[in-house]
C-alpha atoms as a PDB file:
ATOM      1  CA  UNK A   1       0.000   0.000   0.000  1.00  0.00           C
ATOM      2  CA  UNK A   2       2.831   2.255   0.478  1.00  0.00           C
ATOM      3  CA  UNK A   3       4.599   1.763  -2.371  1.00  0.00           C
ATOM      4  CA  UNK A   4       1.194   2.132  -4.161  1.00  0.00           C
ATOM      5  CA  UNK A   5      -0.378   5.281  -2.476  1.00  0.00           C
ATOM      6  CA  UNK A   6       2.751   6.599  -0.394  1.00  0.00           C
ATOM      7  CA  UNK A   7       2.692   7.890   2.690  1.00  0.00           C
ATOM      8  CA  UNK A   8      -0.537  10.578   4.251  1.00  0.00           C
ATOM      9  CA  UNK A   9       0.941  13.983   4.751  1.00  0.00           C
ATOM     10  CA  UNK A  10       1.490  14.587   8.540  1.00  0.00           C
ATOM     11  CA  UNK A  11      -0.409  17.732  10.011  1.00  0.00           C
ATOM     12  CA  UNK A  12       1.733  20.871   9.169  1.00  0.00           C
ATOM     13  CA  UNK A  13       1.381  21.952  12.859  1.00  0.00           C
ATOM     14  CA  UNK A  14       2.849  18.724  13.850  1.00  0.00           C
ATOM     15  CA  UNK A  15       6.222  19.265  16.653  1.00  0.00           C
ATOM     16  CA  UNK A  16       9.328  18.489  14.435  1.00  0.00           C
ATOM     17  CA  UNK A  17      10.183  15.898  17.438  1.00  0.00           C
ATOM     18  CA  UNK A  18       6.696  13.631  16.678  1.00  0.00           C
ATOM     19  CA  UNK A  19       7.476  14.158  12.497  1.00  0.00           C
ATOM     20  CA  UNK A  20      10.237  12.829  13.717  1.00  0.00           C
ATOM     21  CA  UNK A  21       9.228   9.897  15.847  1.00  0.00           C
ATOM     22  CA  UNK A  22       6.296   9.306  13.310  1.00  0.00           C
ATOM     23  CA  UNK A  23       8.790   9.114  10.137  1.00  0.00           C
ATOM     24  CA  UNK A  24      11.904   7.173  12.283  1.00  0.00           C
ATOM     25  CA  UNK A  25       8.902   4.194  13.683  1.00  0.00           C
ATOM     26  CA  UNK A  26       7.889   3.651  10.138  1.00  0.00           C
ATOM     27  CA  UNK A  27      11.685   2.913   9.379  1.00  0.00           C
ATOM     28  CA  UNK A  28      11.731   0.627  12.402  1.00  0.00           C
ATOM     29  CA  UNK A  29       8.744  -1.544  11.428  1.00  0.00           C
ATOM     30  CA  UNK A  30       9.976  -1.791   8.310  1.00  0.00           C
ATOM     31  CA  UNK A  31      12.904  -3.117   9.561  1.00  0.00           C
ATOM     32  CA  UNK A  32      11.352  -5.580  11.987  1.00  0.00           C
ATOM     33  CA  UNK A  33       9.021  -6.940   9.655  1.00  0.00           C
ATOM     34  CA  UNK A  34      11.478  -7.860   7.641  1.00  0.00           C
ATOM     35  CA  UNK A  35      14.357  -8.867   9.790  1.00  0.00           C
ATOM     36  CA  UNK A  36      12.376 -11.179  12.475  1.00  0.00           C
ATOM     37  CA  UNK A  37      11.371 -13.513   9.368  1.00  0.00           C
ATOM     38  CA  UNK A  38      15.209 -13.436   8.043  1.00  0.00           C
ATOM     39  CA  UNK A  39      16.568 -13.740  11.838  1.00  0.00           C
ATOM     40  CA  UNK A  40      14.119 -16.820  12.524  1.00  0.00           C
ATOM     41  CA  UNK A  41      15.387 -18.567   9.025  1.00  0.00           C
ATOM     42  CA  UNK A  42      18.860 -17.957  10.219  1.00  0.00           C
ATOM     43  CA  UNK A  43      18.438 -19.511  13.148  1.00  0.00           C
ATOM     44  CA  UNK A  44      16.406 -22.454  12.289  1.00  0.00           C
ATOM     45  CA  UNK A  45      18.773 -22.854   9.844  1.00  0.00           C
ATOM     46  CA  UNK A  46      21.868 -22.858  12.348  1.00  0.00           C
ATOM     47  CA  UNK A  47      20.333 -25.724  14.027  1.00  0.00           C
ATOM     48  CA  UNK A  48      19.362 -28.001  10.793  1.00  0.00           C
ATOM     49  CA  UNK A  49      15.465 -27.641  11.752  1.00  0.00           C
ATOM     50  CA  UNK A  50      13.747 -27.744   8.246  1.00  0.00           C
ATOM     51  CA  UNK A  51      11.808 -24.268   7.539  1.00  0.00           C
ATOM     52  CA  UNK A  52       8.318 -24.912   5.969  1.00  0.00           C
ATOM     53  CA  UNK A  53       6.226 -23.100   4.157  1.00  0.00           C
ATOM     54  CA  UNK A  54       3.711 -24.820   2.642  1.00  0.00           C
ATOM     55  CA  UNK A  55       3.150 -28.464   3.104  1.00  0.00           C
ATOM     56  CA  UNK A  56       5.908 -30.041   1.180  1.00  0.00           C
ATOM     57  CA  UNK A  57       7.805 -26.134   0.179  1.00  0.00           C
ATOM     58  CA  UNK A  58      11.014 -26.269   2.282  1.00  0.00           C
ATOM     59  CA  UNK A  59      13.025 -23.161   2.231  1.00  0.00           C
ATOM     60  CA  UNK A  60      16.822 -23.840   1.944  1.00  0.00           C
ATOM     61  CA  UNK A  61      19.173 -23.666   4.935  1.00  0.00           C
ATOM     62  CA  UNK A  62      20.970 -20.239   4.579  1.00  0.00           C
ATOM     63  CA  UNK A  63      23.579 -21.089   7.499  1.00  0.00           C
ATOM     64  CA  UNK A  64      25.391 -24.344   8.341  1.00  0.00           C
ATOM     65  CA  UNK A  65      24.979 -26.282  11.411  1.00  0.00           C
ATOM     66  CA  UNK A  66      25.929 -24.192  14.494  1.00  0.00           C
ATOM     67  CA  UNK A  67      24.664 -24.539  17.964  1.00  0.00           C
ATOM     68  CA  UNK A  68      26.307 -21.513  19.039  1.00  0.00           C
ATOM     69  CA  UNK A  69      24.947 -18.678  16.540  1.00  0.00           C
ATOM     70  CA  UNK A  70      21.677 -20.961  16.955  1.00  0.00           C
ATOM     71  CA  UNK A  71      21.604 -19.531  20.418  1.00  0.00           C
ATOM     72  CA  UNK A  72      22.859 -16.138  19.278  1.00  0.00           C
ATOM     73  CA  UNK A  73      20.322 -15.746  17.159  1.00  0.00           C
ATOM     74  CA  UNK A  74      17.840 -17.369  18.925  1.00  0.00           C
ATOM     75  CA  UNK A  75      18.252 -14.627  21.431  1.00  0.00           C
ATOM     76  CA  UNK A  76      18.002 -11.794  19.539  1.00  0.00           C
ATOM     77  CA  UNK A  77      14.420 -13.023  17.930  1.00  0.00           C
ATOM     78  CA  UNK A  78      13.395 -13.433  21.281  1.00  0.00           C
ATOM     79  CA  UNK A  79      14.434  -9.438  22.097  1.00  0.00           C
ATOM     80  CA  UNK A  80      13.799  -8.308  18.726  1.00  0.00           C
ATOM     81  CA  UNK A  81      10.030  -9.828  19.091  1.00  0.00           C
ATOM     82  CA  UNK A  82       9.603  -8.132  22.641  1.00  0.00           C
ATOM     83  CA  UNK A  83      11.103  -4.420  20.802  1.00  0.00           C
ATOM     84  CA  UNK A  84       8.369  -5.126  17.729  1.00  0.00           C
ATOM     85  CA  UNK A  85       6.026  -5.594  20.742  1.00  0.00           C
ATOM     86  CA  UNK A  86       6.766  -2.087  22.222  1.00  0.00           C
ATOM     87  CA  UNK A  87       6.858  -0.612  19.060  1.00  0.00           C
ATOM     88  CA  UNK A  88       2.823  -1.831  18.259  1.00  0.00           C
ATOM     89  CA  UNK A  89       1.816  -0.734  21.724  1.00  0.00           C
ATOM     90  CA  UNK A  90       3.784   2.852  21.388  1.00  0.00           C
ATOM     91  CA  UNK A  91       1.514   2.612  17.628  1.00  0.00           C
ATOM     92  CA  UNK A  92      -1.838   2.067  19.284  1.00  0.00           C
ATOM     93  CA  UNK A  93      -0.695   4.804  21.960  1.00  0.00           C
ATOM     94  CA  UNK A  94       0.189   7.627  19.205  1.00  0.00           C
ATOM     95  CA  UNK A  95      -3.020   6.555  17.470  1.00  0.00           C
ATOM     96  CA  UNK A  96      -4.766   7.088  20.668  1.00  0.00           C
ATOM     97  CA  UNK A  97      -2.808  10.307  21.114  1.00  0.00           C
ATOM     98  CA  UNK A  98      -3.947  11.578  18.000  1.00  0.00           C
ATOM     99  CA  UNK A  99      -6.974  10.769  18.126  1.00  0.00           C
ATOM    100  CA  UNK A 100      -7.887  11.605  21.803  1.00  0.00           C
ATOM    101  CA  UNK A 101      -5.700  14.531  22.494  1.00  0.00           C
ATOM    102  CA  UNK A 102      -4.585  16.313  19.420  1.00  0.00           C
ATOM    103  CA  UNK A 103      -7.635  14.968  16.983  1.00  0.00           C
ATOM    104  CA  UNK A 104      -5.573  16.475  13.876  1.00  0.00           C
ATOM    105  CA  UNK A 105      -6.904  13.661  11.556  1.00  0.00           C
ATOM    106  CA  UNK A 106      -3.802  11.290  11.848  1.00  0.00           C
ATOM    107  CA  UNK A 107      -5.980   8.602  13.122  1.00  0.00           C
ATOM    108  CA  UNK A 108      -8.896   8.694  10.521  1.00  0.00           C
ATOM    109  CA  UNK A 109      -6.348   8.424   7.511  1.00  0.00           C
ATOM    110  CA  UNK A 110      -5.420   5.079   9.035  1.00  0.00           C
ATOM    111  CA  UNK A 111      -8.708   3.680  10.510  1.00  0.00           C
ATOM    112  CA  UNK A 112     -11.206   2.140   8.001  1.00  0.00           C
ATOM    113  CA  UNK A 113     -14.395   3.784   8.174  1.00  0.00           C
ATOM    114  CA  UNK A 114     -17.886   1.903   6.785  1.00  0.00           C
ATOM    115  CA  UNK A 115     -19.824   3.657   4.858  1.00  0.00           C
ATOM    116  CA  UNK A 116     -24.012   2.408   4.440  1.00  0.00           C
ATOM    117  CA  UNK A 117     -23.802   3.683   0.659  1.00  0.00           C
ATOM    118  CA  UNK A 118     -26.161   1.114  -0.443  1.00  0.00           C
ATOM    119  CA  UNK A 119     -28.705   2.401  -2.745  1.00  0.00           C
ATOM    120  CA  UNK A 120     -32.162   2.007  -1.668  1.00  0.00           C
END
């Protein structure tokens, strides 16, 4: 969708520090979405477990066998998953935020809204 539509223009009266914060946490999820997957492959890999996708689609194993960066890496999915957890909860609060305190219409260009535009 981003790629597609880009990015809603922030309020212009918006602190610098939140433009900020607002541009910076898109960065991060991008990053975690696409790193936990990656770092879980890697690791599954460094322990010879088989990675499947679909029934009989196996992914191949991108690391050899290696119990120590298994645990390595096992590690830092287990903090990375706990960040990507803060990270959602400080979303829903800035959601929240903008819709409760500053109600700047930040929160209704991400919320769905249903419409009863039937015709009679």
């Amino acid at each position: 969708m981003r790629i597609i539509y880009g990015a809603p223009a922030l309020p212009a009266d918006l602190p610098q520090p939140i433009k900020l914060a607002a541009n910076l946490s898109q960065y991060i999820f991008y990053v975690l979405m696409i790193g936990m997957p990656l770092i879980g492959w890697a690791m599954l890999s460094a322990a010879s477990y088989p990675v499947v996708l679909f029934g009989s689609v196996h992914l191949p194993s991108i690391l050899p066998l290696s119990p120590s960066l298994h645990t390595l890496l096992w590690h830092a999915h287990y903090l990375l998953a706990f960040a990507f957890f803060a990270f959602i909860l400080m979303h829903v609060s800035a959601i929240l935020f903008h819709k409760l305190i500053r109600n700047d219409g930040v929160f209704e260009t991400m919320a769905t809204t249903v419409t009863d535009d039937r015709p009679e």
